[in-house]
Protein backbone atom coordinates (compact mmCIF):
# COMPACT_ATOMS: atom_id res chain seq x y z
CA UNK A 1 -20.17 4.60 -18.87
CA UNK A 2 -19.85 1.03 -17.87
CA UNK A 3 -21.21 0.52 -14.31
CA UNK A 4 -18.98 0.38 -11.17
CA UNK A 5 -19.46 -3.23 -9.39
CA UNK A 6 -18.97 -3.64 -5.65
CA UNK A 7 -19.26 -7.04 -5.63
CA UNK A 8 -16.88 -8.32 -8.17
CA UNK A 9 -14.39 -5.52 -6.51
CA UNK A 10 -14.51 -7.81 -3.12
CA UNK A 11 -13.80 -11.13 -5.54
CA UNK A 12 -10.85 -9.83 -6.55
CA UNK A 13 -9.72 -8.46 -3.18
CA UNK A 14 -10.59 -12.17 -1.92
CA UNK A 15 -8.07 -13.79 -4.22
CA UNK A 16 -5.29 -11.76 -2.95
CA UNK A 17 -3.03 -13.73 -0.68
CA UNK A 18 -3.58 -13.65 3.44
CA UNK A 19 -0.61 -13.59 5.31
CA UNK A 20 -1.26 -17.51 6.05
CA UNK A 21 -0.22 -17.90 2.02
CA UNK A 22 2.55 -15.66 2.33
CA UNK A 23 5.70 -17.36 2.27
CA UNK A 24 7.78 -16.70 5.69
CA UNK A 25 9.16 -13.63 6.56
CA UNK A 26 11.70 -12.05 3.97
CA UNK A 27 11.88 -15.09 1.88
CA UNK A 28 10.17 -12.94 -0.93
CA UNK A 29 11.53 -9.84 -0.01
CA UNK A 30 15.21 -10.95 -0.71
CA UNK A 31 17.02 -8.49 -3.30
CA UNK A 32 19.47 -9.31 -5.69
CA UNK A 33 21.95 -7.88 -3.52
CA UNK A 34 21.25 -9.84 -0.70
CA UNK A 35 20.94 -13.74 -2.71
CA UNK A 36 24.32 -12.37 -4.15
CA UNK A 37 25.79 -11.90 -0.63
CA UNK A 38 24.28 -14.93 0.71
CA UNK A 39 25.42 -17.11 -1.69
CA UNK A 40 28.69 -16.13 -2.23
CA UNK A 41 29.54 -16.74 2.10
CA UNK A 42 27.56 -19.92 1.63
CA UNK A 43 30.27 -21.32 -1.30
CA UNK A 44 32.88 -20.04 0.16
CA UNK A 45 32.12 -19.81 4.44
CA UNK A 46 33.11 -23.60 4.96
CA UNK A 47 36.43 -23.03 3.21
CA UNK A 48 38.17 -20.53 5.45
CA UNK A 49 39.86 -21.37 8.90
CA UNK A 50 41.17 -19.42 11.70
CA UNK A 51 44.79 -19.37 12.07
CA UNK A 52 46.30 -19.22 15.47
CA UNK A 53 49.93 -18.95 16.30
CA UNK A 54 51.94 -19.55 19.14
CA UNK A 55 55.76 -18.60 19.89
CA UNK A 56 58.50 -20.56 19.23
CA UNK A 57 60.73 -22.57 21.78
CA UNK A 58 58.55 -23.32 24.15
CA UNK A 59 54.80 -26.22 24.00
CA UNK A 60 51.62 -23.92 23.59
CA UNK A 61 50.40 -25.46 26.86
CA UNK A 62 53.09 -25.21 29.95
CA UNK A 63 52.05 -26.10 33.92
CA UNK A 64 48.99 -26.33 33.02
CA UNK A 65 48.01 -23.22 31.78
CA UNK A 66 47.85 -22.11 27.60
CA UNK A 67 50.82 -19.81 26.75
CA UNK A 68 49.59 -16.48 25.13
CA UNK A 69 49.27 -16.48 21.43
CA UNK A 70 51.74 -14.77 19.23
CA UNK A 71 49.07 -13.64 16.74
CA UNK A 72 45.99 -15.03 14.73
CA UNK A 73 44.53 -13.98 11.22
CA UNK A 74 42.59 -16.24 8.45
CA UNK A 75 42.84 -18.34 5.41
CA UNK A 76 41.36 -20.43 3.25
CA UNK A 77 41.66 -23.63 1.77
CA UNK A 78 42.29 -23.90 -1.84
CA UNK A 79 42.84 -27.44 -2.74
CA UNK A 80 40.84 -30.64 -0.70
CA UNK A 81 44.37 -32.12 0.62
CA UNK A 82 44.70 -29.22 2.88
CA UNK A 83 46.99 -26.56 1.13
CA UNK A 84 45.83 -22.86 3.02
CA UNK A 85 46.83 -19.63 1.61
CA UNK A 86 47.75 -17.07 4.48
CA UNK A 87 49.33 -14.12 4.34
CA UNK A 88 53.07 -14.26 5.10
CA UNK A 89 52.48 -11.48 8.29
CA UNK A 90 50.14 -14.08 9.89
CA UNK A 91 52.50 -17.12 9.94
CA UNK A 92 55.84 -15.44 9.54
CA UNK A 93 58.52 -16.74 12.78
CA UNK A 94 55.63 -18.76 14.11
CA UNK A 95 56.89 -21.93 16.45
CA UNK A 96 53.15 -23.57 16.53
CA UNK A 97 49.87 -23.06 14.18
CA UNK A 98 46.96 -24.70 14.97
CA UNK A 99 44.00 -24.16 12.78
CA UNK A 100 40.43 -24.38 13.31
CA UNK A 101 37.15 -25.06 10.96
CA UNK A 102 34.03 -23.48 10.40
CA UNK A 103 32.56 -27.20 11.88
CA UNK A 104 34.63 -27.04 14.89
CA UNK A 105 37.37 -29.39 14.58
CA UNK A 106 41.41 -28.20 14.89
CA UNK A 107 44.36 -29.21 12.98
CA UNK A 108 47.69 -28.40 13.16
CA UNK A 109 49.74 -27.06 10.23
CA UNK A 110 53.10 -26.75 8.90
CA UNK A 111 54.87 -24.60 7.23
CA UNK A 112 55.43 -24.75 3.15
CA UNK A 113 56.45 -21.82 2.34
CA UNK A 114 56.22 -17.57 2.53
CA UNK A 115 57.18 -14.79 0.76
CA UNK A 116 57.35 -11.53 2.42
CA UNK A 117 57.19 -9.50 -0.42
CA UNK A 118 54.32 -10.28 -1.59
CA UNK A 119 52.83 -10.85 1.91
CA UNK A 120 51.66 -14.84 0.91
CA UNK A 121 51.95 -17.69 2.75
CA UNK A 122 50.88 -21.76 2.23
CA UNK A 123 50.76 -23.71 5.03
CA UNK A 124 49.14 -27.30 5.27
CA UNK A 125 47.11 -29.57 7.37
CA UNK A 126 48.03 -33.11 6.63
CA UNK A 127 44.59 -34.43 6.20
CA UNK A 128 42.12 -34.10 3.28
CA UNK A 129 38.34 -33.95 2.29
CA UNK A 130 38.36 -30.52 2.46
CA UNK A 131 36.23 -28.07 0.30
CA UNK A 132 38.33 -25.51 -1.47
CA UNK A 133 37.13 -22.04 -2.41
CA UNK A 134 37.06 -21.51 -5.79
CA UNK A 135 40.15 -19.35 -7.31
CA UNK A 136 38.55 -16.64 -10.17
CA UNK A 137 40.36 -14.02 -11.62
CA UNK A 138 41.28 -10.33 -10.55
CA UNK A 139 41.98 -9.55 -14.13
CA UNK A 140 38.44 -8.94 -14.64
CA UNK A 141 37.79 -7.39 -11.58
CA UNK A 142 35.78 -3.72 -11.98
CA UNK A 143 35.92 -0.26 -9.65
CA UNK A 144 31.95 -0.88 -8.08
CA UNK A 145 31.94 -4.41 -8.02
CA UNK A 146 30.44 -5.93 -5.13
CA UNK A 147 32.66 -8.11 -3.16
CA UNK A 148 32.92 -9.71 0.42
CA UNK A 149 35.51 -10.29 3.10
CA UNK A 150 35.42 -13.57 4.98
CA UNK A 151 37.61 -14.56 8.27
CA UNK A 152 37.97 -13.83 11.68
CA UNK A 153 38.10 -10.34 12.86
CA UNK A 154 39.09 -10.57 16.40
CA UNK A 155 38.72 -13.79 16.63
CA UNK A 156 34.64 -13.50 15.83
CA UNK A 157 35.15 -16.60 13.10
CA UNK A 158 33.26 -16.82 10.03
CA UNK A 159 32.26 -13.21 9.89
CA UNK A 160 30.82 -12.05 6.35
CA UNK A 161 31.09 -8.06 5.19
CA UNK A 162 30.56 -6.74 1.88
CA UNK A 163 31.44 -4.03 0.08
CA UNK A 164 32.66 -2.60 -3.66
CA UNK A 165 36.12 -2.67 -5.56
CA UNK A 166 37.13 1.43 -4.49
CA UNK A 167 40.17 0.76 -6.92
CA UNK A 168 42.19 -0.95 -8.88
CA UNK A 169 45.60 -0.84 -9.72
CA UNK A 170 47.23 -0.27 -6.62
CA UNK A 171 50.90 -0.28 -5.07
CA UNK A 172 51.18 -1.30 -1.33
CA UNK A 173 54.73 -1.35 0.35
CA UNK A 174 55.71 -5.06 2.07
CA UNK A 175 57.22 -5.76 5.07
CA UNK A 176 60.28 -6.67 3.21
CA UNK A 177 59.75 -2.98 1.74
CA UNK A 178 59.32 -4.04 -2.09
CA UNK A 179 56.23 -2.85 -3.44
CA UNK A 180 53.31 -5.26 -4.25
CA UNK A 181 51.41 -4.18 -7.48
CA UNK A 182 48.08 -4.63 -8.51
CA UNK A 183 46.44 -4.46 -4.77
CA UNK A 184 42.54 -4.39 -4.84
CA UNK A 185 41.01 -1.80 -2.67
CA UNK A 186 37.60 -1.88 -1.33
CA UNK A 187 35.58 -0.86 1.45
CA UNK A 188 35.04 -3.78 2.58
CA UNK A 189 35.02 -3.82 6.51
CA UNK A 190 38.66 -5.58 7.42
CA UNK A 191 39.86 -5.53 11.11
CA UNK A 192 42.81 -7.41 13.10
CA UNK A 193 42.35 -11.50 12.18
CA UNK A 194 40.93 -10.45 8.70
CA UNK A 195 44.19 -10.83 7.50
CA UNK A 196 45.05 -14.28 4.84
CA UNK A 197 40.85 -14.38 4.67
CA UNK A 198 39.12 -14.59 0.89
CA UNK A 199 37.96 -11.58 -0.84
CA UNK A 200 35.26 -12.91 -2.85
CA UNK A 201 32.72 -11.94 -5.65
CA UNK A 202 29.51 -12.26 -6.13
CA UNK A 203 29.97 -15.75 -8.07
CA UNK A 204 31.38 -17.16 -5.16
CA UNK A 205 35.24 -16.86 -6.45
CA UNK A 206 38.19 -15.67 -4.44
CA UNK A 207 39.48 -12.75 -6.17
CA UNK A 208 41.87 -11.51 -3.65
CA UNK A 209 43.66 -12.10 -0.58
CA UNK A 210 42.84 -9.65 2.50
CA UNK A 211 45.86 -8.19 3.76
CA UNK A 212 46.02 -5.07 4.99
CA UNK A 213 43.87 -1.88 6.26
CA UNK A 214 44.86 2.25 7.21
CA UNK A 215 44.45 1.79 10.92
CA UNK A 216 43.66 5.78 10.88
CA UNK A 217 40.72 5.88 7.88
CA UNK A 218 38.05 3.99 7.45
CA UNK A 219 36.92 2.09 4.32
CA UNK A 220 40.41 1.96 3.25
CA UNK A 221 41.15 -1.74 3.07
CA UNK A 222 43.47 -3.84 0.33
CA UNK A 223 43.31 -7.13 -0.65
CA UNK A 224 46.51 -8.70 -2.87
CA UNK A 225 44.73 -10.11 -6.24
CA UNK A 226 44.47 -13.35 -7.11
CA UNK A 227 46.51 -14.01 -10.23
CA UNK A 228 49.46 -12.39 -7.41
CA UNK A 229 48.39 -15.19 -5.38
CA UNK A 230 48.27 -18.45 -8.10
CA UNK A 231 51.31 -17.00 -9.34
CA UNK A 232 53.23 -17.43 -5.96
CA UNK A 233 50.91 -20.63 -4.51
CA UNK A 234 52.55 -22.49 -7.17
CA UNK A 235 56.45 -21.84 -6.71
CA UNK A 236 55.83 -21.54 -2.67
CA UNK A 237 54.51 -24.94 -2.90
CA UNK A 238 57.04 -26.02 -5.41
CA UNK A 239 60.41 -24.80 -3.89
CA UNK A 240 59.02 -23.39 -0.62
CA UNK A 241 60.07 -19.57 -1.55
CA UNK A 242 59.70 -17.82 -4.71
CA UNK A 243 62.24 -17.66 -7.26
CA UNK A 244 63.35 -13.84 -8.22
CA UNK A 245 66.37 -12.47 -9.69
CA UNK A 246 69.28 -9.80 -8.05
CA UNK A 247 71.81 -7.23 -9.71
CA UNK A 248 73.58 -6.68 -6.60
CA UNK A 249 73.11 -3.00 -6.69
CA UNK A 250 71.86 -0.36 -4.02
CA UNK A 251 70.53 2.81 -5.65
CA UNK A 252 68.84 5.56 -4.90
CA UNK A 253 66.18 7.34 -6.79
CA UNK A 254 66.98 10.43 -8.62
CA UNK A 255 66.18 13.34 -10.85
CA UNK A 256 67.85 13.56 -13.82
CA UNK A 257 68.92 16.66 -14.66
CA UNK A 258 66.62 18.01 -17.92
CA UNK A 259 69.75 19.00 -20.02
CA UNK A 260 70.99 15.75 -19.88
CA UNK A 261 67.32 14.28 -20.75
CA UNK A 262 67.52 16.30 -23.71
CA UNK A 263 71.06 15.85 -24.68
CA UNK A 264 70.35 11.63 -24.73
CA UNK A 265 66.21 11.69 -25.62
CA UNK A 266 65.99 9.74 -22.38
CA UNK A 267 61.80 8.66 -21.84
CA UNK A 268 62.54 9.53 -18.43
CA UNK A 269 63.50 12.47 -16.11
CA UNK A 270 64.38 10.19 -12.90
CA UNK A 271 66.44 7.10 -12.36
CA UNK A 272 68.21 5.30 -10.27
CA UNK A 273 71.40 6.40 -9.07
CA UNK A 274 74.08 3.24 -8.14
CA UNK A 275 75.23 4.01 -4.74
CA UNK A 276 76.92 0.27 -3.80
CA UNK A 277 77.99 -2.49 -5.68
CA UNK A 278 78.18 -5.76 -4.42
CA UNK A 279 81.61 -7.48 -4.60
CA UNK A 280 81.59 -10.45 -7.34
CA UNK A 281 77.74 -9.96 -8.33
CA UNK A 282 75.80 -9.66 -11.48
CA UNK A 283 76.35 -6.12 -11.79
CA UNK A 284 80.02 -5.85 -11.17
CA UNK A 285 80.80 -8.35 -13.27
CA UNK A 286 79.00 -6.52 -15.91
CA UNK A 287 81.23 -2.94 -14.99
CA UNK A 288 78.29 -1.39 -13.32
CA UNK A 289 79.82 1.66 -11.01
CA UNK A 290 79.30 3.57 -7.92
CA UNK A 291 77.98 6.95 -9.35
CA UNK A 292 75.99 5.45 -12.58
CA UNK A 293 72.51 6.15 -13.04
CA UNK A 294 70.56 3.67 -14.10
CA UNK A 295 67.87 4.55 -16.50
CA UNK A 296 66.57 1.38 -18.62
CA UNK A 297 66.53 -2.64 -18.46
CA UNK A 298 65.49 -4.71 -21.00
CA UNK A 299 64.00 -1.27 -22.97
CA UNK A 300 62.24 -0.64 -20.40
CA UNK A 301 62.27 2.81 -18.52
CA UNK A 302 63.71 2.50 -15.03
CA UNK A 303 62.52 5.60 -12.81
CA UNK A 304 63.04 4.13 -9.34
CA UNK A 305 64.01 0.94 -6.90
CA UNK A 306 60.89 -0.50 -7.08
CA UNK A 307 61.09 -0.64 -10.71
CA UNK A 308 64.19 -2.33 -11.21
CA UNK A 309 62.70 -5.21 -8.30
CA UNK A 310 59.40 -5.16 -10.63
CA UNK A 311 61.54 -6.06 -13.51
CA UNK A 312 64.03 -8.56 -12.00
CA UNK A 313 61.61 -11.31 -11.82
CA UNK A 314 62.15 -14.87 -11.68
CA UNK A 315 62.52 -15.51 -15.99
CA UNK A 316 65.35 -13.04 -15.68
CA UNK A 317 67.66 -15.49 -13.93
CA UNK A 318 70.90 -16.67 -15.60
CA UNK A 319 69.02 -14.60 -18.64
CA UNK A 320 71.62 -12.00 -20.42
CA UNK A 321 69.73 -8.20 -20.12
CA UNK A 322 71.00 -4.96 -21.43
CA UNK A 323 71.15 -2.08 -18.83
CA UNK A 324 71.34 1.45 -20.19
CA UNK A 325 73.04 3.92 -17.56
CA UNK A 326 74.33 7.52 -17.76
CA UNK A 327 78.26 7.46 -16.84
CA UNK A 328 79.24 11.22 -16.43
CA UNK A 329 78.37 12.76 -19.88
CA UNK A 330 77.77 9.35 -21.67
CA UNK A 331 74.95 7.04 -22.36
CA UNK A 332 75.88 3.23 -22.02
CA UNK A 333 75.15 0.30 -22.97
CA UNK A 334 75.73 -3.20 -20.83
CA UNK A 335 74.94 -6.69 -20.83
CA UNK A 336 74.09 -8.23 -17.27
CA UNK A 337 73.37 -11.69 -16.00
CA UNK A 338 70.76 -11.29 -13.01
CA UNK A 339 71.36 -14.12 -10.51
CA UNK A 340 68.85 -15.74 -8.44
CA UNK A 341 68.03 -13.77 -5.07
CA UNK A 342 68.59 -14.71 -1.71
CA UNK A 343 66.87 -13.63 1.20
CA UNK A 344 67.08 -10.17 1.96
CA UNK A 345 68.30 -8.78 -1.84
């Protein structure tokens, strides 16, 4: 048996490090959780602002004294010559936005453009030098995933939480009452001013747009992806709305009876039954009636509303589409020419 040595036990023990060689305090205790957290705020932090608003009609300051603001939320830059995207609840009817930087300064912005129903806004400060956050995908995006929220809860700028993708693939209802597809939902802490901030990935890449939270759960927070958001960046800065096509219909959704699912092999037992037509539109022109159900476009099952305004998008314009419909005990076939929508279709 080889023989125990004292001595060369207290060598070893020497070498160890004292706490004068340690490095400082947490430096080496730093998980991977925690570099991912911290770096992702540190790449994208300096790119999101706080967005205040003020009324319209009357100069933010009057006698003297500030006027009350109409509302605040966040966004973030996402090109250097000062383009922001928002959401379209944070800006929407303001008269004055002023916006202020993680460095202090204040700026402020105009208006180029929102879309209610997707909740989006861009505005702009006319200045430039500014770092923008990187844009990844949400195509990618997986249920677990860590990922962080970044703006100004109550004001409280620059606050960081993180949290996981708790879905993907979800529907949330607009102001403007179409539905917005492919939300993100995480747990992400979101409160009031959270709104227009980055939700970002571990990589440092904005893969969503904060936008909206269940004011009687908690952990139930959404975030609009960010292929939504490219999508409508580009035509909001291009034509300073986006582009999407109208029937001129108003339907209501409906069962279809089963007989008559049978008696046509329709994919569907709902649809959309046509309850106003709108005098010299797309649909009139193409014989649509009060009383037919709409079941398909373009092949496509229609089951509800919010189908038909998923399909009408803005390719379909001037574009010739069939539209199947059940007329009293007949299955037809029409050709329609979707027009480009105005604001409130």
């Amino acid at each position: 048996m080889k023989p125990f040595h004292l001595l060369s036990t207290v060598e070893n023990l020497s070498d160890s490090p004292t706490a004068a060689d340690r490095p400082p305090y947490g430096e080496g205790l730093l998980d991977a959780y925690s570099q991912a957290v911290i770096y992702a705020s540190e790449k994208v932090g300096p790119s999101v602002v706080n967005i205040d608003v003020y009324p319209k009609g009357r100069p933010r300051k009057e006698l003297g004294a500030f006027l009350p603001k109409a509302g605040s939320g966040s966004g973030f830059f996402f090109t250097p010559d000062g383009f922001i995207l928002t959401n379209s609840h944070v800006v929407h009817g303001a008269g004055e936005m002023e916006v202020a930087l993680l460095d202090g300064r204040s700026h402020k912005a105009r208006l180029i453009g929102e879309d209610p129903d997707s909740d989006l806004a861009v505005i702009r400060i006319d200045a430039s030098g500014f770092q923008p956050a990187a844009l990844g995908t949400s195509r990618h995006l997986r249920v677990g995933q860590l990922v962080l929220a970044i703006g100004s809860p109550l004001g409280f700028q620059a606050t960081v939480t993180a949290g996981v993708v708790s879905a993907l693939g979800r529907s949330l209802r607009s102001q403007s009452g179409r539905l917005i597809d492919n939300v993100i939902q995480t747990d992400a802490a979101l409160n009031p001013g959270n709104s227009g901030g980055p939700l970002v990935s571990s990589r440092g890449e904005v893969v969503g747009v904060n936008t909206a939270t269940i004011l009687s759960a908690q952990g139930l927070c959404f975030a609009i992806g960010v292929d939504t958001a490219k999508r409508v960046a580009v035509q909001l800065m291009k034509y300073g709305r986006v582009r999407r096509s109208f029937i001129g219909v108003g339907g209501q959704n409906i069962d279809i009876p089963r007989n008559i699912v049978r008696h046509f092999g329709l994919p569907v037992e709902k649809g959309v039954l046509v309850v106003a037509v709108e005098e010299e539109g797309p649909a009139r022109r193409a014989g649509l009636r009060e009383g037919d159900v709409i079941v398909g476009f373009e092949g496509l099952p229609v089951e509800s509303m919010d189908d038909l305004h998923r399909f009408l998008t803005d390719e379909r314009v001037g574009s010739e589409s069939p539209l199947s419909i059940i007329r009293r005990s007949e299955k037809l076939e029409m050709r329609v020419v979707p027009a480009e929508s105005r604001a409130g279709r």
